[in-house]
Each structure stands twice: as C-alpha cells, then as structure tokens.
Protein backbone atom coordinates (compact mmCIF):
# COMPACT_ATOMS: atom_id res chain seq x y z
CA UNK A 1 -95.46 105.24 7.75
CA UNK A 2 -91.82 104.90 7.69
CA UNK A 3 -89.91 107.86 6.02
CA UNK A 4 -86.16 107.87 5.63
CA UNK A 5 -84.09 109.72 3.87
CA UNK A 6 -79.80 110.30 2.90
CA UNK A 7 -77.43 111.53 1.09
CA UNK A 8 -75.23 109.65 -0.59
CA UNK A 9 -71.34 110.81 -1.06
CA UNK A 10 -67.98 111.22 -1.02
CA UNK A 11 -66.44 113.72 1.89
CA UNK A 12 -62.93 113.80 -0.32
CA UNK A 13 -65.22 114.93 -3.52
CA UNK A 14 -67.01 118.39 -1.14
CA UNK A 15 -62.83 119.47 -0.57
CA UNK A 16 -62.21 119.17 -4.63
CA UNK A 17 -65.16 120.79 -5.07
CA UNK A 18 -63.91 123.62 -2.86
CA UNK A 19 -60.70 124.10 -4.19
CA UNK A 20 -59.09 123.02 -1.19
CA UNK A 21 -57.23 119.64 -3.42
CA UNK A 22 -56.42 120.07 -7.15
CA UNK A 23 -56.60 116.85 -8.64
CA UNK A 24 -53.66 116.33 -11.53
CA UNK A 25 -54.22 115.80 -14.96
CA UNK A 26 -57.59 115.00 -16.67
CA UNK A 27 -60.57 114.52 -13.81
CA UNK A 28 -61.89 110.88 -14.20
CA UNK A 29 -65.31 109.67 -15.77
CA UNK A 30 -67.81 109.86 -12.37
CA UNK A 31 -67.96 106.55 -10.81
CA UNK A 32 -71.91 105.08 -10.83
CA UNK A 33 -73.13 102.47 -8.52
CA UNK A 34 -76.47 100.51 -9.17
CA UNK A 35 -78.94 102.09 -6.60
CA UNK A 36 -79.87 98.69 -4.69
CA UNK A 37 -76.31 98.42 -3.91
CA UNK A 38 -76.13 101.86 -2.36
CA UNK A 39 -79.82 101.18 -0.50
CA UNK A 40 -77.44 98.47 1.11
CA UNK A 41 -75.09 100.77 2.72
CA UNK A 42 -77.57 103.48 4.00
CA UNK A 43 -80.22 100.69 5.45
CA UNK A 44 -78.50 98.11 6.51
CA UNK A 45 -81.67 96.42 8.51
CA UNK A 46 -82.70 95.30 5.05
CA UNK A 47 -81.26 92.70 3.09
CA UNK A 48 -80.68 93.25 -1.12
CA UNK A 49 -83.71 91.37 -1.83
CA UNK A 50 -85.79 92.80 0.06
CA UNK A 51 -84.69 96.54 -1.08
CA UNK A 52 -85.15 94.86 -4.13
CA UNK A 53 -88.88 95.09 -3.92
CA UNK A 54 -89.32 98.22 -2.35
CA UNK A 55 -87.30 99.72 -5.37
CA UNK A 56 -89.70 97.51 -7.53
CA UNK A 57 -92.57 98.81 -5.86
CA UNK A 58 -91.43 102.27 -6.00
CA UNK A 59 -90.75 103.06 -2.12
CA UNK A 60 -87.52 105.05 -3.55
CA UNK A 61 -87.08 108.36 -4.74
CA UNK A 62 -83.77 109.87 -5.48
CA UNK A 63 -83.60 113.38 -5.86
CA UNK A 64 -87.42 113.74 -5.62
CA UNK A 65 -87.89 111.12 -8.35
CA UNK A 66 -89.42 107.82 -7.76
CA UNK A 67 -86.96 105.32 -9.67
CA UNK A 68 -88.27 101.26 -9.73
CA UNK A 69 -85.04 99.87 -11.39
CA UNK A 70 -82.55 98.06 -8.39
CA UNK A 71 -79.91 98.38 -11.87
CA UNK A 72 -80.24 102.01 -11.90
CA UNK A 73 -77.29 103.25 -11.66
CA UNK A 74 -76.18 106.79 -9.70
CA UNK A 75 -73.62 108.92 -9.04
CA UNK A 76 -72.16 110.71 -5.46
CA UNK A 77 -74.45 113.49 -4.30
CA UNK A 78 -78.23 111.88 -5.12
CA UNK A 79 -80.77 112.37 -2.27
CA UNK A 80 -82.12 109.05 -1.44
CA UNK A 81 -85.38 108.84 0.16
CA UNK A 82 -87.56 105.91 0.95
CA UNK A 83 -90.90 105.76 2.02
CA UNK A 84 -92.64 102.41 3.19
CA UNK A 85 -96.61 102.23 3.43
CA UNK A 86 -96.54 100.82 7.16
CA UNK A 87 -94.83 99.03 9.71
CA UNK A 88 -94.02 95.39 8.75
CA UNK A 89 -96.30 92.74 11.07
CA UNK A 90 -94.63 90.07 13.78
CA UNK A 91 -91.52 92.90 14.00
CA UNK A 92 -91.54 91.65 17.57
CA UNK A 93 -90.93 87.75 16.77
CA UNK A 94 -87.11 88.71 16.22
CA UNK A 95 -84.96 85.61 16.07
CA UNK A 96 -81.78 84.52 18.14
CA UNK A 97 -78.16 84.20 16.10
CA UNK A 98 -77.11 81.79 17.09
CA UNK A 99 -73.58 81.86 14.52
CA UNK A 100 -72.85 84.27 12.02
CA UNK A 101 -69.55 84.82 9.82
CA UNK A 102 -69.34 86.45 6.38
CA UNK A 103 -70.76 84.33 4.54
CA UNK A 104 -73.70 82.34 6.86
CA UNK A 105 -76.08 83.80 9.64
CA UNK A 106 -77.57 80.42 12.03
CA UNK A 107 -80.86 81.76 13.59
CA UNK A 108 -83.07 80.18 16.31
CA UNK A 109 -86.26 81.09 14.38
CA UNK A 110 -89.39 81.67 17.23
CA UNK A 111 -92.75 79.73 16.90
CA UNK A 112 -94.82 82.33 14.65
CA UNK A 113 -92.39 83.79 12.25
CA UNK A 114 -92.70 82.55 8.20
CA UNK A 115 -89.86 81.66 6.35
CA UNK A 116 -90.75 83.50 3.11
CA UNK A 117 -93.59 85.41 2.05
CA UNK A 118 -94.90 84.85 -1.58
CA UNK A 119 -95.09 87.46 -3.03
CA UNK A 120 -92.98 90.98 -4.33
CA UNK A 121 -93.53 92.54 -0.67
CA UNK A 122 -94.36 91.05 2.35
CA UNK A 123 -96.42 92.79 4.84
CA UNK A 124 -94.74 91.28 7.89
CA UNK A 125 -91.51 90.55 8.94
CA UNK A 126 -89.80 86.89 7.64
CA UNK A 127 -86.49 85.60 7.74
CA UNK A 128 -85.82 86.71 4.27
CA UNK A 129 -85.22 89.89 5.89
CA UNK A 130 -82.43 88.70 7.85
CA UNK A 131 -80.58 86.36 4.48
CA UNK A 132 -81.41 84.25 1.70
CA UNK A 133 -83.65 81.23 2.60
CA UNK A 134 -81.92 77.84 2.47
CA UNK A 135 -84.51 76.27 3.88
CA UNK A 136 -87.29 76.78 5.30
CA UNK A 137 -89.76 75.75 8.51
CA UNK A 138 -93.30 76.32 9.11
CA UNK A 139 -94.39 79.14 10.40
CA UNK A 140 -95.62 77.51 13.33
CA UNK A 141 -92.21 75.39 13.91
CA UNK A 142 -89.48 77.04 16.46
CA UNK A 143 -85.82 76.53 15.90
CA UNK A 144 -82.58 76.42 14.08
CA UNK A 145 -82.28 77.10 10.57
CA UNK A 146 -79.25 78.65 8.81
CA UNK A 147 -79.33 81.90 6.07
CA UNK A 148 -76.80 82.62 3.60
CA UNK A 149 -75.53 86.26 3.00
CA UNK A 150 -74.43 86.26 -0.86
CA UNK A 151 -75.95 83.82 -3.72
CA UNK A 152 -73.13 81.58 -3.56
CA UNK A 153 -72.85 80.83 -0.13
CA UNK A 154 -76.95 80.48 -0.96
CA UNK A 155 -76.19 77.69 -3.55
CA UNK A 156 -73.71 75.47 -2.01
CA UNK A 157 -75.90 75.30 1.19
CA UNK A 158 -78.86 74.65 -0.62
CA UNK A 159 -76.99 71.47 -3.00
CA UNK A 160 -76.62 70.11 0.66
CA UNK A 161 -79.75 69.96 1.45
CA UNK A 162 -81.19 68.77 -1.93
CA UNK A 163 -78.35 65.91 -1.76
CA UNK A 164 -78.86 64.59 1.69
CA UNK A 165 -75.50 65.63 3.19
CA UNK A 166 -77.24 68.05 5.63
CA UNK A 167 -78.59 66.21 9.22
CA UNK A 168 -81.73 67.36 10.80
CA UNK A 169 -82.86 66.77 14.56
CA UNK A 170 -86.23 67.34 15.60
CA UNK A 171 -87.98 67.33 18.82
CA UNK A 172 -92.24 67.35 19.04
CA UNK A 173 -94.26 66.55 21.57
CA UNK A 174 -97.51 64.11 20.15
CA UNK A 175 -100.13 62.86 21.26
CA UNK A 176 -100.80 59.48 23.28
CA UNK A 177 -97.57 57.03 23.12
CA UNK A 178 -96.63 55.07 19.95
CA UNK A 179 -96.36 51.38 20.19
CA UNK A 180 -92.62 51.38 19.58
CA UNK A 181 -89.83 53.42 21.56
CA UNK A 182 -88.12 53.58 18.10
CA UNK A 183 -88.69 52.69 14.33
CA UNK A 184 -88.31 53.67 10.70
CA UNK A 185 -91.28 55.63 9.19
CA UNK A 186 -91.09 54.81 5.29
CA UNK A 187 -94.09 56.51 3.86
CA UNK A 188 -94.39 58.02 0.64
CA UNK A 189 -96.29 61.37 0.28
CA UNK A 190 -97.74 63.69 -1.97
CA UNK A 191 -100.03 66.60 -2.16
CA UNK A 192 -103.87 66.24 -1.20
CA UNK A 193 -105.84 67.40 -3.99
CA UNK A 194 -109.08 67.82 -2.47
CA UNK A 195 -107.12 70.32 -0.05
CA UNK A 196 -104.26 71.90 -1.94
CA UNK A 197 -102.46 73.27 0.89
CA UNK A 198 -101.79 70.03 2.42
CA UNK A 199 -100.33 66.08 2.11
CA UNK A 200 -101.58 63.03 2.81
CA UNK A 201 -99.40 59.12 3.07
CA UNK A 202 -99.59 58.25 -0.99
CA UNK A 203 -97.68 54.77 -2.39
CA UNK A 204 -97.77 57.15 -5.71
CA UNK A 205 -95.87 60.02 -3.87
CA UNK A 206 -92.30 60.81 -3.36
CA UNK A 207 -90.17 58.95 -1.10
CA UNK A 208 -90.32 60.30 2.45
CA UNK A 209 -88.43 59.01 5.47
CA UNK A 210 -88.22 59.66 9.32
CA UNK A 211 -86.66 58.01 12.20
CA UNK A 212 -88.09 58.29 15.65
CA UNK A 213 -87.32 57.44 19.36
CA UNK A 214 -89.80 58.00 22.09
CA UNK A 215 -87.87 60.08 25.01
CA UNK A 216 -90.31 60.60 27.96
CA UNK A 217 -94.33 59.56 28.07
CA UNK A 218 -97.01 59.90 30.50
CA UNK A 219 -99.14 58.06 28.43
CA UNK A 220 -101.10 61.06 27.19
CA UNK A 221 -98.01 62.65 25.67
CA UNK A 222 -94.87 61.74 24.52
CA UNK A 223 -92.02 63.57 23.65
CA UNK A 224 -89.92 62.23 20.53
CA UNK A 225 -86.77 63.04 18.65
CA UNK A 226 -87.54 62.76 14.71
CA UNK A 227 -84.76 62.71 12.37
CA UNK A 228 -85.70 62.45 8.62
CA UNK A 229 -83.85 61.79 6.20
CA UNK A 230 -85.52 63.58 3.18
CA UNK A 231 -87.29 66.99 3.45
CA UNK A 232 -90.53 66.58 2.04
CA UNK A 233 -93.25 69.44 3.26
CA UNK A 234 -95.13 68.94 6.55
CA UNK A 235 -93.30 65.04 5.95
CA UNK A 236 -93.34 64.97 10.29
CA UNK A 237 -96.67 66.63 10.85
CA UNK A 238 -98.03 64.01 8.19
CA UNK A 239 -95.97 60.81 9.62
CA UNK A 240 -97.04 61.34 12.84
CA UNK A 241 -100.03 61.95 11.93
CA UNK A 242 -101.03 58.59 9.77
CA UNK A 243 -99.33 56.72 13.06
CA UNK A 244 -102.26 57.90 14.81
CA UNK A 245 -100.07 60.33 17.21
CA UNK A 246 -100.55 64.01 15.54
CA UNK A 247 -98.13 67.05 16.86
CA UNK A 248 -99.72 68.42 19.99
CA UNK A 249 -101.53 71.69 18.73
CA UNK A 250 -100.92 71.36 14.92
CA UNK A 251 -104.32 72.70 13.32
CA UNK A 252 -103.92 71.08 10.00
CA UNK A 253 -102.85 67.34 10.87
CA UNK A 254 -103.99 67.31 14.81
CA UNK A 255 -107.63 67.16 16.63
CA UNK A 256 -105.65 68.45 20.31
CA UNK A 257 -105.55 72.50 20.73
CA UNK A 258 -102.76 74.09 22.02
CA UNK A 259 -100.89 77.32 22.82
CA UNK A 260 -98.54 76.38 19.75
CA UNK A 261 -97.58 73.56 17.25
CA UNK A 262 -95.11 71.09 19.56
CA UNK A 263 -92.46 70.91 17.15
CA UNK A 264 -88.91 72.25 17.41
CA UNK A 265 -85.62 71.92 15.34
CA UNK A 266 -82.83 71.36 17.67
CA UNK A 267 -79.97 70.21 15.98
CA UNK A 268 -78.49 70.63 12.08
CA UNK A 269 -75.06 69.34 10.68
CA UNK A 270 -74.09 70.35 7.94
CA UNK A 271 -71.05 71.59 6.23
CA UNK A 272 -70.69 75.83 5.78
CA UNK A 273 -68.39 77.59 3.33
CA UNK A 274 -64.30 77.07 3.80
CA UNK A 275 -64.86 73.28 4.63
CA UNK A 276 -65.65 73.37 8.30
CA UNK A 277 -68.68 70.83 9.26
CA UNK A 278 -70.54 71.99 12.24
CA UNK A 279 -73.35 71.15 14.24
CA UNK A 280 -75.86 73.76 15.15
CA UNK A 281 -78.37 73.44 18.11
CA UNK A 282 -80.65 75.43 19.53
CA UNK A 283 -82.74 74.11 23.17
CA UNK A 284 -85.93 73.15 23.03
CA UNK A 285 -88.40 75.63 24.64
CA UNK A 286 -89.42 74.42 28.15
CA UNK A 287 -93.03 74.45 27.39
CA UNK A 288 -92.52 71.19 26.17
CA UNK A 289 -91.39 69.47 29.37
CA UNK A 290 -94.50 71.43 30.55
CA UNK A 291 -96.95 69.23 28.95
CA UNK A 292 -95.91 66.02 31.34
C-alpha cells in the first residue's frame, strides 16, 4: 500500500496570518485551484491523467474527506492525502529518454511494457504514466516511440501520424529467408472475426503497406528492416506472417518460441512542436545479432 500525504500552501499566507505583513486595503477573494492540478505539483511521478483516475476512483482525501471530482476546486491550507491499493506491476521495465523538451518526451520503450491500459486504472505501470500516448507499440515490441506532455502538443503529433507525414523504421528478426532481398508488401487487412483480438490478409480490409530489405541471413534467420507506410495493428507481425516468414518468438502470428517477440522500432521522423523535423533512433538490442 502506498500512503502519501501534503499540505498544500502558501509560506507568504502563514506571515499574514501572523501579523508579521499587513496587507492594504480590502483582502482578496481566496484563490481556488482544481485539485488534479494541485495532485500535479505534490506527485510529480504521475502524469494528470493518471491522477485523474485515482481522484475518480477515490484514492484522495483532502482534509480527511475522500473527494472523486479532478474539477474540485480548493483553497491553500487543505491536507492532501492519497492512498493507492498496491504497487503498480512491471515498475521495473522503466524506459530510456531518449529527448525530452516542454512539450514532447522520446522514450526507448523495453520489450514487456504496454502502451495503454484499458481501462479507468491500470494495475501496472504503462507509458501513459510517463505522457499522453501518440502512438502506440505492442507490448511485446522494444523501441522508440514519442509522448506528448499537454493535449495540444498530443494533437498535432497525432494528425502526423494519421496523415502519413510521420516515418517509421523497423528492425525484426523472422524466420527462414524470403525469396527477395527487397519488395513492396501491399496487403490489405482487417480484423479476424473468429479471433477478435487479431488480423488476418483481407482484399475487403483497409489498405496496409510495408517495405522490406533483407540485411543479414543464415538461412534459418534473417534480419530485415520494415518500413510501412500506414499503421494498421499488428500490419508487420501479419505481413510477415502471410509471406510465410513470422517474427521470431511472436505467439500470436509465429510457430518459433523465443525469449521475446524479434521486433524493434529503431528509427522515427517526424516533425515536433516549433517546426523542427527530427529523426529519433534508438539501437537495436544485441540479442538480435545473437540469433545468427
């Protein structure tokens, strides 16, 4: 059980309070602030969201008194307390920054850690508790992926991506060797209906695209670079897949085992906030020059 508690104030308002300043004229009306936005200054681990729905859930008192509005709105003095049932899962899977300024945070995101949970609290730790999602990677996938840290920063980022202007590199280790060192994949997909949480190649689904180049092979493995051009879910787990040469260790699309899913995010262009384009890229691990 975590247990925290503060006060919340103003060291000039304890000397007015003590006579020691006399304030001229009328006093002013007390100044309120919404309670999320003072949970943001006291725990600064947590992101607004995410205090959110602990507020929501009612994890904070203040004053004693369990409050579930994040609009609530306080003045200087209130005890705030906040209680959380346990200790959040995978708190050891803590990503690398890789860039932050005021308005983005660029993570290397381990093999392991989910993007998002569904859901008003999550019982492990995400990357929604480091910024607002963008975009996301399996849980299983390693590598770079950029937050935003205030909703507009959140929405300009995310037209990128929805309009193609973003560029994504990907590296995965597959099985066997494909019969070209480079092509086009054009394969529509869409959702698999007899199992919901997955996709399947569909001339009736949405447009999905990836380019590939074969880097190293033994014969048994090969090492590619995948770039696609839209973002369809699992679209590179799937594409390799229906080429006959499924991501080493993927447990949905793949037959192999592994100690992970082979797939990493190495690179991403794409423009952040004041009009600088930048590239982004993170190493791929060294377990995957292992396999050869």
């Amino acid at each position: 059980m975590i247990r925290t508690g503060k006060k919340f104030s103003k060291p000039e308002m304890s000397r007015v309070i003590n006579g020691d300043v006399v304030l001229a004229g009328e006093p002013e009306k007390e100044e309120k602030k919404r309670l999320d936005l003072i949970l943001t200054g006291i725990y600064k681990s947590y992101n607004r969201s995410t205090l959110q729905k602990f507020i929501k859930k009612g994890f904070v008192k203040v004053d004693g008194e369990v409050v579930t509005k994040a609009n609530a709105k306080f003045p200087d003095g209130v005890y705030i307390e906040m209680t959380i049932p346990e200790e959040l899962k995978n708190a050891d899977l803590v990503p690398k920054v890789v860039f932050e300024d005021e308005n983005v945070l660029v993570l290397d995101k381990p093999a392991g850690l989910l993007s998002e949970f569904k859901g008003e609290y999550s019982p492990e730790m995400t990357l929604a508790h480091y910024g607002l999602i963008v975009h996301r990677l399996d849980r299983d996938t390693s590598g770079v992926i950029i937050l935003a840290k205030n909703e507009g920063t959140q929405s300009k980022l995310r037209r990128q991506f929805q309009e193609r202007k973003t560029h994504k590199t990907y590296y995965a280790v597959v099985s066997g060797r494909p019969k070209l060192d480079a092509a086009r994949i054009d394969l529509p997909m869409m959702r698999d209906l007899k199992r919901p949480t997955t996709f399947r190649v569909d001339p009736n689904g949405k447009e999905a695209e990836t380019f590939y180049k074969v880097l190293k092979t033994d014969g048994k493995h090969s090492l590619v670079e995948l770039r696609p051009t839209t973002g369809r879910t699992h679209q590179l787990r799937v594409h390799m897949k229906y080429l006959g040469h499924p991501i080493l260790g993927d447990p949905v699309y793949g037959e192999e085992k592994a100690d992970r899913l082979y797939l990493h995010a190495g690179k991403l262009e794409i423009t952040i906030p004041e009009g600088d384009r930048r590239v982004f890229e993170v190493p791929m691990p060294e377990s995957f020059n292992d396999v050869f």
